[in-house]
N, C-alpha and C. Protein backbone atom coordinates (compact mmCIF):
# COMPACT_ATOMS: atom_id res chain seq x y z
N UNK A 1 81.58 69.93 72.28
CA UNK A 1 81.04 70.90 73.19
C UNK A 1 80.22 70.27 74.29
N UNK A 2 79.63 71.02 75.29
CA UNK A 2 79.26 70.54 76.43
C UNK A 2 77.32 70.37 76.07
N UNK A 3 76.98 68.90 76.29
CA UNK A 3 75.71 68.48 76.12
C UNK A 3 74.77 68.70 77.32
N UNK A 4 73.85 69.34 77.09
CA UNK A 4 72.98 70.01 78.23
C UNK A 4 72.91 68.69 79.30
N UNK A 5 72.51 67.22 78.84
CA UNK A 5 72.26 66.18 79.44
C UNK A 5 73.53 65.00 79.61
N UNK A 6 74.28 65.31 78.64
CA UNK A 6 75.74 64.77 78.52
C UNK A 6 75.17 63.58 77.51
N UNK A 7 74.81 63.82 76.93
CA UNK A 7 74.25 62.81 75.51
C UNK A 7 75.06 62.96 74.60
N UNK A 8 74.97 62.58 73.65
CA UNK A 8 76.25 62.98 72.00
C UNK A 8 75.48 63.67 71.38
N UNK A 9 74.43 63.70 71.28
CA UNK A 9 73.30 64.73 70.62
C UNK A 9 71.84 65.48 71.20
N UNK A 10 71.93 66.61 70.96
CA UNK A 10 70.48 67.22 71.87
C UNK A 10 69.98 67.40 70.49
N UNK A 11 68.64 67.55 70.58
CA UNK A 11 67.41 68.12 70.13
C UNK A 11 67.50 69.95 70.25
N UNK A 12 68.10 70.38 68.97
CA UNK A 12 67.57 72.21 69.01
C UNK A 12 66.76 72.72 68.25
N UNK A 13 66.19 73.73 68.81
CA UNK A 13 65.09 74.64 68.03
C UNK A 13 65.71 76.16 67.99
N UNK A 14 65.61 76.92 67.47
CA UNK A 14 65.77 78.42 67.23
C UNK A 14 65.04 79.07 66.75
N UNK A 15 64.60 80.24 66.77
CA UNK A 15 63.78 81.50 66.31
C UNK A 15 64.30 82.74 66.23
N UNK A 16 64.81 82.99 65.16
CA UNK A 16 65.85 84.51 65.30
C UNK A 16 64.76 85.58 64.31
N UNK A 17 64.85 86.29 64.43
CA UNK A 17 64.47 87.62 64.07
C UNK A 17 64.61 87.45 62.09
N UNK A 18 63.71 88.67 61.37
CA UNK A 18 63.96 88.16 60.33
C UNK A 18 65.55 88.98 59.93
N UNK A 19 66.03 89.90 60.84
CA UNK A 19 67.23 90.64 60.16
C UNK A 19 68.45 89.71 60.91
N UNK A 20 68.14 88.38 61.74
CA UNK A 20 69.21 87.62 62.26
C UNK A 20 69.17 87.57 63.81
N UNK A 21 68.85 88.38 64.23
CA UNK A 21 68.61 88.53 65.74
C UNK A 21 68.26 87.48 67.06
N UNK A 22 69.33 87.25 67.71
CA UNK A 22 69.36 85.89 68.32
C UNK A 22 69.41 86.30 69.55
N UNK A 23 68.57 85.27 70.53
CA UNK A 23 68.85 85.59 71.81
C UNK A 23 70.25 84.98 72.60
N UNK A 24 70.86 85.10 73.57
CA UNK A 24 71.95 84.64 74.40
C UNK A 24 71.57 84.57 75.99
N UNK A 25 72.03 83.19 76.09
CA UNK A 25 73.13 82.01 75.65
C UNK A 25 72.56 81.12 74.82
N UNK A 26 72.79 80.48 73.33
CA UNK A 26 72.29 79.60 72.47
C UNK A 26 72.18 78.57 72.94
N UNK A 27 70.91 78.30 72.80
CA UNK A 27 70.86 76.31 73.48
C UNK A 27 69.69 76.62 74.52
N UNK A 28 69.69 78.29 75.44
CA UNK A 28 68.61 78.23 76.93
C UNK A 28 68.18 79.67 76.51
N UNK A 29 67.37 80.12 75.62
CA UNK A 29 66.93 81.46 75.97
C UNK A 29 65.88 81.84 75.31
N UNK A 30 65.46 82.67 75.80
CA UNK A 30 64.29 83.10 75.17
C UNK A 30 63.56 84.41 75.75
N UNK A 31 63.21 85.91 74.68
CA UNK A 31 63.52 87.12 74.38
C UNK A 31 62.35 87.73 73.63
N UNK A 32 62.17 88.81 73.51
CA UNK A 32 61.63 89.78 72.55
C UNK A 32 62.95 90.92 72.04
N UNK A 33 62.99 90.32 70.40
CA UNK A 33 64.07 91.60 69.96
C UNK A 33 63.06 92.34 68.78
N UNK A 34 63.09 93.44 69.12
CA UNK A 34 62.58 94.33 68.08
C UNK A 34 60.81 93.69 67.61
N UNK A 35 60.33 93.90 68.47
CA UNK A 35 58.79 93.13 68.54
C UNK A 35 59.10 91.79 68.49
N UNK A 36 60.00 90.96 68.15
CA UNK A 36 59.78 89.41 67.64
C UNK A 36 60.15 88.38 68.96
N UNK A 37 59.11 88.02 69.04
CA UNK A 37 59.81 86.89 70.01
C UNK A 37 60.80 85.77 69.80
N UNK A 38 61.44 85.67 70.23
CA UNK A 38 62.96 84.71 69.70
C UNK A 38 63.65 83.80 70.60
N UNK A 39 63.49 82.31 70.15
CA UNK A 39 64.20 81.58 71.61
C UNK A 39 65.39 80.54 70.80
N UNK A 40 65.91 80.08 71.77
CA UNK A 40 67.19 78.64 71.76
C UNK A 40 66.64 77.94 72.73
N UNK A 41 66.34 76.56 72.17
CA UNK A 41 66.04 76.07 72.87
C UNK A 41 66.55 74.18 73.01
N UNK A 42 66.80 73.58 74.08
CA UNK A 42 67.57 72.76 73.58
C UNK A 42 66.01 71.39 74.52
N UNK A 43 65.99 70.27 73.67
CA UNK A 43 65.40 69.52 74.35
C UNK A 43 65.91 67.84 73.92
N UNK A 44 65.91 67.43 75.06
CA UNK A 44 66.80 66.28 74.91
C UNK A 44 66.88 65.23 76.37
N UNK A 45 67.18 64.34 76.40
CA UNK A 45 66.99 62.93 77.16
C UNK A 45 68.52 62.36 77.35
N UNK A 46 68.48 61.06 77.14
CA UNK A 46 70.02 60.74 78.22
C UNK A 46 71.06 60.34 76.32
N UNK A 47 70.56 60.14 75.67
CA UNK A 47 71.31 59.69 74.57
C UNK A 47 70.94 60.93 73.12
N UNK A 48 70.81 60.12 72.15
CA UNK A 48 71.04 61.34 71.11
C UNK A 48 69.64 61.74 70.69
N UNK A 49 69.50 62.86 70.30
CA UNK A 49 67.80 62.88 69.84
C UNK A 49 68.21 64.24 68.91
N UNK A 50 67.09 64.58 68.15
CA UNK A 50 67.05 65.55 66.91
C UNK A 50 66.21 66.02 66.49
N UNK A 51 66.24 67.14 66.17
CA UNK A 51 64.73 67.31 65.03
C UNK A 51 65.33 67.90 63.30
N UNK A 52 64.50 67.15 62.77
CA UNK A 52 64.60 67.73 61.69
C UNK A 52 64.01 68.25 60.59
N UNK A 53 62.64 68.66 61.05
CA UNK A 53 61.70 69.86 60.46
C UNK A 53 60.92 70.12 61.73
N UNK A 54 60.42 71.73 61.25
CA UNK A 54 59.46 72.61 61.95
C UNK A 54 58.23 72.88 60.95
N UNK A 55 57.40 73.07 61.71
CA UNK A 55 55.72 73.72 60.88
C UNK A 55 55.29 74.57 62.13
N UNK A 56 55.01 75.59 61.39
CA UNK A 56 54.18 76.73 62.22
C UNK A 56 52.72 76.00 62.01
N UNK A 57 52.16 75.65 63.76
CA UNK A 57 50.79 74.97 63.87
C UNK A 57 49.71 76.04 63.40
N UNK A 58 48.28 75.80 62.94
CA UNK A 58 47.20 76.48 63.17
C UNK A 58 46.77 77.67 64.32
N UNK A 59 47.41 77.45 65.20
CA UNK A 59 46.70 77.97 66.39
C UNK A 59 48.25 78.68 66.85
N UNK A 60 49.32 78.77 66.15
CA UNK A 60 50.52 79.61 65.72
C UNK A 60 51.99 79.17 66.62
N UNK A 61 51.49 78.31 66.92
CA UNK A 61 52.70 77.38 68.05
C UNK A 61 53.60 76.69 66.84
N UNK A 62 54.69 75.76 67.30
CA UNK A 62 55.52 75.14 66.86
C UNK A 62 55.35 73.42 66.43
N UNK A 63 55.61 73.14 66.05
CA UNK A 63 56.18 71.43 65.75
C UNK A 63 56.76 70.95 65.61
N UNK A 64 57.83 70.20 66.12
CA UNK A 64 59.02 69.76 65.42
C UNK A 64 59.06 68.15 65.52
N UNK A 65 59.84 67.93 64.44
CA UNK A 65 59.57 66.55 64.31
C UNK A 65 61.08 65.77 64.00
N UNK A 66 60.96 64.70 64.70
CA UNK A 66 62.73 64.00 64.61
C UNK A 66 62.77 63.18 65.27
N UNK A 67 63.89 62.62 65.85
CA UNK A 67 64.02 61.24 65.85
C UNK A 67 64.72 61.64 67.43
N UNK A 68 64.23 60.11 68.49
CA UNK A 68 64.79 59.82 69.38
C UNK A 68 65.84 58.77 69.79
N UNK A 69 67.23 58.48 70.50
CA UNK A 69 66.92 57.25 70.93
C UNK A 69 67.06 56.96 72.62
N UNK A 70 67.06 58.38 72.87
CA UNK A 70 66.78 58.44 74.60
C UNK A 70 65.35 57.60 75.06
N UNK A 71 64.12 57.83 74.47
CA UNK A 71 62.94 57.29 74.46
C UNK A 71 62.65 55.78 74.02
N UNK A 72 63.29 54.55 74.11
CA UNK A 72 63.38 53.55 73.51
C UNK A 72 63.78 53.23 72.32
N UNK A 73 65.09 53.92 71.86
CA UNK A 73 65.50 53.16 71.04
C UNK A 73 65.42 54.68 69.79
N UNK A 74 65.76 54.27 68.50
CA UNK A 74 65.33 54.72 66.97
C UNK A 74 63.84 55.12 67.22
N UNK A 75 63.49 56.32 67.22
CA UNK A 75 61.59 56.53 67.28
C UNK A 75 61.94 57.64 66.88
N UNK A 76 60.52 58.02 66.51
CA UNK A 76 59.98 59.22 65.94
C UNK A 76 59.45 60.16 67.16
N UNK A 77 60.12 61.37 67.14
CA UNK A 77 59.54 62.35 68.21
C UNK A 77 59.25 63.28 67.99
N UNK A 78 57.68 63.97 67.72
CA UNK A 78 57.24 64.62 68.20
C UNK A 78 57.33 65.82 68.83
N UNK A 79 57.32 67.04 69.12
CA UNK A 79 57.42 68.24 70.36
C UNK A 79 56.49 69.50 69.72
N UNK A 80 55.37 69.55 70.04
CA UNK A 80 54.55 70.91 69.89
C UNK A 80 55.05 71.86 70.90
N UNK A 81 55.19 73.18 71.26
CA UNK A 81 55.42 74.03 71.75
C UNK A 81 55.17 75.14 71.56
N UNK A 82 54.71 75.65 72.98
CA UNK A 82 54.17 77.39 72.45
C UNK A 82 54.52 78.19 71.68
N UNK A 83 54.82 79.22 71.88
CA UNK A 83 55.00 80.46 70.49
C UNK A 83 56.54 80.96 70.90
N UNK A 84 57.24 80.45 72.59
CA UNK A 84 57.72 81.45 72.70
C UNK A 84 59.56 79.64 73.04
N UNK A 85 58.56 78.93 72.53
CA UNK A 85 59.63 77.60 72.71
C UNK A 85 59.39 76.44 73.43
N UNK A 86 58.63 76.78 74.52
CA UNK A 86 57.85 76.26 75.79
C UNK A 86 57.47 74.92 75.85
N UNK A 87 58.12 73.85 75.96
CA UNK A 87 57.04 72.88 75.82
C UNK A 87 56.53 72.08 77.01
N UNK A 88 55.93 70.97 77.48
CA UNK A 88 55.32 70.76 78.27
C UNK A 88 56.37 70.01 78.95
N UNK A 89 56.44 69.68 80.44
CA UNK A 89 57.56 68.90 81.06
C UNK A 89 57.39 67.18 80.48
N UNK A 90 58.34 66.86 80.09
CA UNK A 90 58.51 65.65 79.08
C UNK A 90 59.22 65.07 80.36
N UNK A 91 58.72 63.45 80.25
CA UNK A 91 58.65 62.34 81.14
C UNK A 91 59.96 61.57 81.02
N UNK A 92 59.81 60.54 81.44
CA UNK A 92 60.93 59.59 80.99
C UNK A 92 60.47 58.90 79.71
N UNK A 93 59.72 58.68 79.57
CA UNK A 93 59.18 58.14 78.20
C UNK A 93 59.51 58.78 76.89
N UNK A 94 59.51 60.28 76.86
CA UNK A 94 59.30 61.43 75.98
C UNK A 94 58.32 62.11 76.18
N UNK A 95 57.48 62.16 76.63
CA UNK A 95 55.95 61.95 76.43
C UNK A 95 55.81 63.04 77.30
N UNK A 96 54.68 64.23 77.30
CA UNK A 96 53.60 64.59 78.22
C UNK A 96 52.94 65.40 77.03
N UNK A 97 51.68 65.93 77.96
CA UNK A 97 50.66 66.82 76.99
C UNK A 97 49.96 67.62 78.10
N UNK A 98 49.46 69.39 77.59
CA UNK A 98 48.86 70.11 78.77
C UNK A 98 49.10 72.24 77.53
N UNK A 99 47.64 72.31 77.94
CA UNK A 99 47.25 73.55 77.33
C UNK A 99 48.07 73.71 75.68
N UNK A 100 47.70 72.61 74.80
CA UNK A 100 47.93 72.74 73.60
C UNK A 100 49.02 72.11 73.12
N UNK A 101 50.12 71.86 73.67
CA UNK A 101 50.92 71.52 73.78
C UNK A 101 51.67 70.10 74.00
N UNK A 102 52.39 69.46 73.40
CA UNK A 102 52.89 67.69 73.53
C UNK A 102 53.83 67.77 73.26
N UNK A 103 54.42 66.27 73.92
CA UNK A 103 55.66 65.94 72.86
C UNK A 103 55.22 63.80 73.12
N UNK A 104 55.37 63.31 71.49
CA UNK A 104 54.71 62.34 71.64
C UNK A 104 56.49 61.33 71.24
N UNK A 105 56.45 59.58 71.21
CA UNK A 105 57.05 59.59 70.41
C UNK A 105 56.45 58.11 70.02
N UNK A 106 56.80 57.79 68.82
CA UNK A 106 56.06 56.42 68.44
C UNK A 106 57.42 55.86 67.41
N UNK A 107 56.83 54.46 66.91
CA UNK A 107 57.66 53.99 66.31
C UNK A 107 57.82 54.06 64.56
N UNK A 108 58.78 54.13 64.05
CA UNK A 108 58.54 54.29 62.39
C UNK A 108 60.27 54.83 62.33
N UNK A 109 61.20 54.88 63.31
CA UNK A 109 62.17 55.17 62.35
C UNK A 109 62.70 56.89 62.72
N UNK A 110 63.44 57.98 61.95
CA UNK A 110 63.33 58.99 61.89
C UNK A 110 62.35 59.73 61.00
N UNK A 111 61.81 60.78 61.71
CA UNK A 111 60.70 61.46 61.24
C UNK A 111 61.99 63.01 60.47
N UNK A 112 61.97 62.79 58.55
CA UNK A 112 61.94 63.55 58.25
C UNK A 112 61.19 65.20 57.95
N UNK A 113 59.78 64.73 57.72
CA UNK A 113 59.04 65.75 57.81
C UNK A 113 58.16 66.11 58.49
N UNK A 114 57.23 67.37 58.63
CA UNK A 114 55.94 67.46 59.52
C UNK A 114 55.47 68.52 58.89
N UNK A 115 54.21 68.39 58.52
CA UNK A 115 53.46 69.40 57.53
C UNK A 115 51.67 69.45 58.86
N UNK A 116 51.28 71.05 58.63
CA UNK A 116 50.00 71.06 58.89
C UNK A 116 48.84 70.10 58.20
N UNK A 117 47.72 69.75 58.77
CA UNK A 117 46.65 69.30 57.76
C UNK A 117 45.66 69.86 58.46
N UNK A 118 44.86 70.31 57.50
CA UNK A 118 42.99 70.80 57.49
C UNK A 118 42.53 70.80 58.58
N UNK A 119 42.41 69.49 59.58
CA UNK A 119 41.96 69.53 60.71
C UNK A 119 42.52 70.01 62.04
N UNK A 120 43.44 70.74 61.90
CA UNK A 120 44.14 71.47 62.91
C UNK A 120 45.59 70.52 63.45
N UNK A 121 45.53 69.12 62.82
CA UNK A 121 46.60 67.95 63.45
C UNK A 121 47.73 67.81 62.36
N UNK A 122 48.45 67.22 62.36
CA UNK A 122 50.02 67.14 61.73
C UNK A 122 49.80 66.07 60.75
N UNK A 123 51.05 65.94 59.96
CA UNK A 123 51.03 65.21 59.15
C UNK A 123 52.52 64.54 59.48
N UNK A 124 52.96 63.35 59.56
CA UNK A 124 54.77 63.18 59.75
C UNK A 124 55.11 62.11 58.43
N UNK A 125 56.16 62.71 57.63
CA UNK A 125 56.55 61.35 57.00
C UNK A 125 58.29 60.87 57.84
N UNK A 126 58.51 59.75 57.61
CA UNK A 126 59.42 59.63 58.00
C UNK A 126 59.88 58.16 57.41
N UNK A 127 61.33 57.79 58.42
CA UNK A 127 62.19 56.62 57.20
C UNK A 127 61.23 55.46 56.61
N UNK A 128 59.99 55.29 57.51
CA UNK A 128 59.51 53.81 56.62
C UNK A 128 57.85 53.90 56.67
N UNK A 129 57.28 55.03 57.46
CA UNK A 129 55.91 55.30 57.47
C UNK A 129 55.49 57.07 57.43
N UNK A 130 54.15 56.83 57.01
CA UNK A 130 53.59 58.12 57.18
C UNK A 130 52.56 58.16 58.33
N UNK A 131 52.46 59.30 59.45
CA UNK A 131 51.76 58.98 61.11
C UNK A 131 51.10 60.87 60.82
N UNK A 132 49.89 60.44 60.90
CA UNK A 132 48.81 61.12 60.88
C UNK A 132 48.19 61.73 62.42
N UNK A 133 48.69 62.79 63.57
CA UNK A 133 48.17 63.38 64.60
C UNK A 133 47.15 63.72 64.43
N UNK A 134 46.14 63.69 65.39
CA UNK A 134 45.25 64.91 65.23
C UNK A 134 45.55 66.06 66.38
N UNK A 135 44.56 67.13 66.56
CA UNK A 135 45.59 68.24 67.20
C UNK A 135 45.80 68.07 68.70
N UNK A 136 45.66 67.07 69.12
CA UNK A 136 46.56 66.72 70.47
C UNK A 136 47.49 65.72 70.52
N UNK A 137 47.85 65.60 69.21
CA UNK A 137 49.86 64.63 69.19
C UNK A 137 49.38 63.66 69.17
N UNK A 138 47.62 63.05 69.03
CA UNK A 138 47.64 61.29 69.21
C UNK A 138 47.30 61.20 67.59
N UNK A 139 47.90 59.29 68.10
CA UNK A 139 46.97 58.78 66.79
C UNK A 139 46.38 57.27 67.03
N UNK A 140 46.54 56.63 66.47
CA UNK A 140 45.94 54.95 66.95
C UNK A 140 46.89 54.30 67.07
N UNK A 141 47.16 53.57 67.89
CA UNK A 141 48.05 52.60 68.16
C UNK A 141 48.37 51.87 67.37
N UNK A 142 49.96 51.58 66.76
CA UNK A 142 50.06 50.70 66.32
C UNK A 142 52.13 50.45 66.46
N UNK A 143 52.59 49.71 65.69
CA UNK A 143 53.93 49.20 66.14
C UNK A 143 54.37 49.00 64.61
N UNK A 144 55.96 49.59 65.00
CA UNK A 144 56.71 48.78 63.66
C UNK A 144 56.48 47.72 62.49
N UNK A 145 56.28 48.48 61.47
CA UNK A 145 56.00 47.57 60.65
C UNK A 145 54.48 47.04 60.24
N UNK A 146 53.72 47.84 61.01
CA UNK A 146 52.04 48.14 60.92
C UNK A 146 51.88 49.26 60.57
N UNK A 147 50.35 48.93 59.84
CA UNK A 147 49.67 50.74 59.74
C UNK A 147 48.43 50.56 60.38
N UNK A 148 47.46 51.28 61.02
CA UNK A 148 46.32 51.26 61.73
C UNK A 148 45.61 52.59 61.01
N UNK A 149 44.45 52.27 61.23
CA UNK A 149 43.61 53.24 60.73
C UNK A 149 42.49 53.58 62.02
N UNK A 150 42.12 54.69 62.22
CA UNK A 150 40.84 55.07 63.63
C UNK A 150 40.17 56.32 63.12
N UNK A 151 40.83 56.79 61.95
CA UNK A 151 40.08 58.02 61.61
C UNK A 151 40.60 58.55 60.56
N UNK A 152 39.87 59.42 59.99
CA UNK A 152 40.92 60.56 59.09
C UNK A 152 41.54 61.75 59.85
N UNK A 153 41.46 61.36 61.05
CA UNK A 153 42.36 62.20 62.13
C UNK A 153 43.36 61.60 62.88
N UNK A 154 43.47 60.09 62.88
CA UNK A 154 44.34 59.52 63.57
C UNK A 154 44.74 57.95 62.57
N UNK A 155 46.22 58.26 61.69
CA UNK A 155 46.26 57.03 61.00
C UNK A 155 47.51 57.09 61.23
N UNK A 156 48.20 55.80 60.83
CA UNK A 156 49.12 55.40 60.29
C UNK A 156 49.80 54.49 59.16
N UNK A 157 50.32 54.32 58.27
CA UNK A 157 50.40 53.86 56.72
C UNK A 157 51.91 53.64 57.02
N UNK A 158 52.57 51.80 57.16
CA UNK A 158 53.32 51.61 56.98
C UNK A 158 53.70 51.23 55.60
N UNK A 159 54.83 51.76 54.73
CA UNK A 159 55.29 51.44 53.78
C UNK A 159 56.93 50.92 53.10
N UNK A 160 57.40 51.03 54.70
CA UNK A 160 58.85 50.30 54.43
C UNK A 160 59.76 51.03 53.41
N UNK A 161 59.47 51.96 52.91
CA UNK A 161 60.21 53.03 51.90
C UNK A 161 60.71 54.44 52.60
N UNK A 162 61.57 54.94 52.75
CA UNK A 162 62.03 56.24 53.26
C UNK A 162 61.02 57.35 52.48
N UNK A 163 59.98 58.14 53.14
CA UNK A 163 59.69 59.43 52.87
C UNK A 163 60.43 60.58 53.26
N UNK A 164 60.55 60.99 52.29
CA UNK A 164 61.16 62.66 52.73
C UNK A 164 60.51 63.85 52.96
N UNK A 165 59.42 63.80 52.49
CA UNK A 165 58.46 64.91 52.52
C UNK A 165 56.89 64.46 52.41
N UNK A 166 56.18 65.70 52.90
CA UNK A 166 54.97 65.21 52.73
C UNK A 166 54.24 66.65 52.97
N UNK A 167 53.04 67.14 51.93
CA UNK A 167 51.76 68.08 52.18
C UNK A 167 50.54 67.07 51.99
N UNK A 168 49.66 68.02 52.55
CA UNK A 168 48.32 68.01 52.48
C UNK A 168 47.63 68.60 51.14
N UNK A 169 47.01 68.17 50.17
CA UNK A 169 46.25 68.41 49.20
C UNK A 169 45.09 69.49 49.52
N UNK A 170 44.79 70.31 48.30
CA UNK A 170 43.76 71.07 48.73
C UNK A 170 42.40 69.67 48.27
N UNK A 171 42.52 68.85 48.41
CA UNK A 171 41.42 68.25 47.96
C UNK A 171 41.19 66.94 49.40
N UNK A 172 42.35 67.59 50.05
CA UNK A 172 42.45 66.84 51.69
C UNK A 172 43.47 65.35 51.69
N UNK A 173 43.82 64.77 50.61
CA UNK A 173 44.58 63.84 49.98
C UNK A 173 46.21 63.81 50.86
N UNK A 174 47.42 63.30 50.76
CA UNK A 174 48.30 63.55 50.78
C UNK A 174 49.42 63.23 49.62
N UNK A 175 50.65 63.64 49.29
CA UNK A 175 51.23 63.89 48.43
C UNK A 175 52.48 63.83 48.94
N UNK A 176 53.36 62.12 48.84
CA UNK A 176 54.69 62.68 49.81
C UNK A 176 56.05 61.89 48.94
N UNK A 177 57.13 62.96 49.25
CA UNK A 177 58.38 61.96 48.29
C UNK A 177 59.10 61.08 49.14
N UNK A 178 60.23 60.57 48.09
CA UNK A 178 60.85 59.27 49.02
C UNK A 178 61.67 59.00 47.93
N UNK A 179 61.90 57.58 48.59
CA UNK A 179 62.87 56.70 47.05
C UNK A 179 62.15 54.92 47.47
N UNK A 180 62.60 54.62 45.85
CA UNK A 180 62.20 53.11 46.17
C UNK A 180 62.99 52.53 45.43
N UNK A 181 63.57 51.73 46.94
CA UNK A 181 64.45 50.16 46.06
C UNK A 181 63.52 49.43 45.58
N UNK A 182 63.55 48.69 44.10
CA UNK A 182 62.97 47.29 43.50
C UNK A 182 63.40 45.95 44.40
């Protein structure tokens, strides 16, 4: 089928109604059906990109979390967005941020999951680390194959093991699966 950017893969999001209710044309829209606001939304760069989980944020916006390689390569991307799909105009990098809203991308691989945490910021596990946001999409710098620490709002924990999932503890902790080769 025809790629919004002519890539082999876009980045989609959807929001349909709880009885199914979709807006048209799939891929560019966005609606109120029956009180619910409902969009298609496609976001994407010159090559393949994805997401592959959502979390409804604190403050009731979106998250999605997945993998780039329009943005340099295999990375983890990032995209907060308003309530109604919206996200901020994204750069050549991946990158921008403005009224709540980001799309970040850093290195670690594909980002399987993205869970809320306590402090209003994200949680991501993904193929070989776990990357800790706080609620404006940052965290501390660091690169493949590192973990950095700057806060209990901004970490990263390289572990070279595929995570698949990850929550937040009621005791503020985290708790995430995976697999491990010996």
């Amino acid at each position: 089928g025809k790629k919004s950017n002519g890539s082999a893969e876009d980045a989609w999001a959807l929001k349909i109604t709880n009885s199914g209710g979709i807006c048209s044309p799939i891929g560019s829209c966005g609606s109120v059906i029956n009180g619910t606001n409902v969009f298609s939304k496609i976001y994407s760069g010159s090559f393949s990109d994805s997401f592959a989980d959502v979390a409804k944020t604190s403050d009731g916006n979106y998250v999605f979390a997945g993998a780039t390689s329009s943005f340099g390569g295999n990375r983890i991307w990032v995209v907060k967005t308003n309530q109604q799909g919206t996200s901020c105009a994204i750069n050549a990098s991946g990158e921008c941020s403005g009224s709540g809203i980001y799309a970040r991308v850093f290195d670690g691989g594909f980002a399987y999951a993205v869970d809320n945490t306590n402090d209003g910021g994200v949680i991501i596990s993904s193929s070989v680390s776990l990357v800790k946001l706080d609620m404006n999409g940052l965290t501390c710098p660091f690169s493949f194959g590192t973990s950095c620490f700057e806060s209990a709002q901004r970490f990263s924990r390289y572990f070279g093991r595929t995570l698949y999932d990850v929550q937040q503890t009621t005791d503020g902790s985290y708790v995430t699966t995976g697999f491990f080769t010996p």
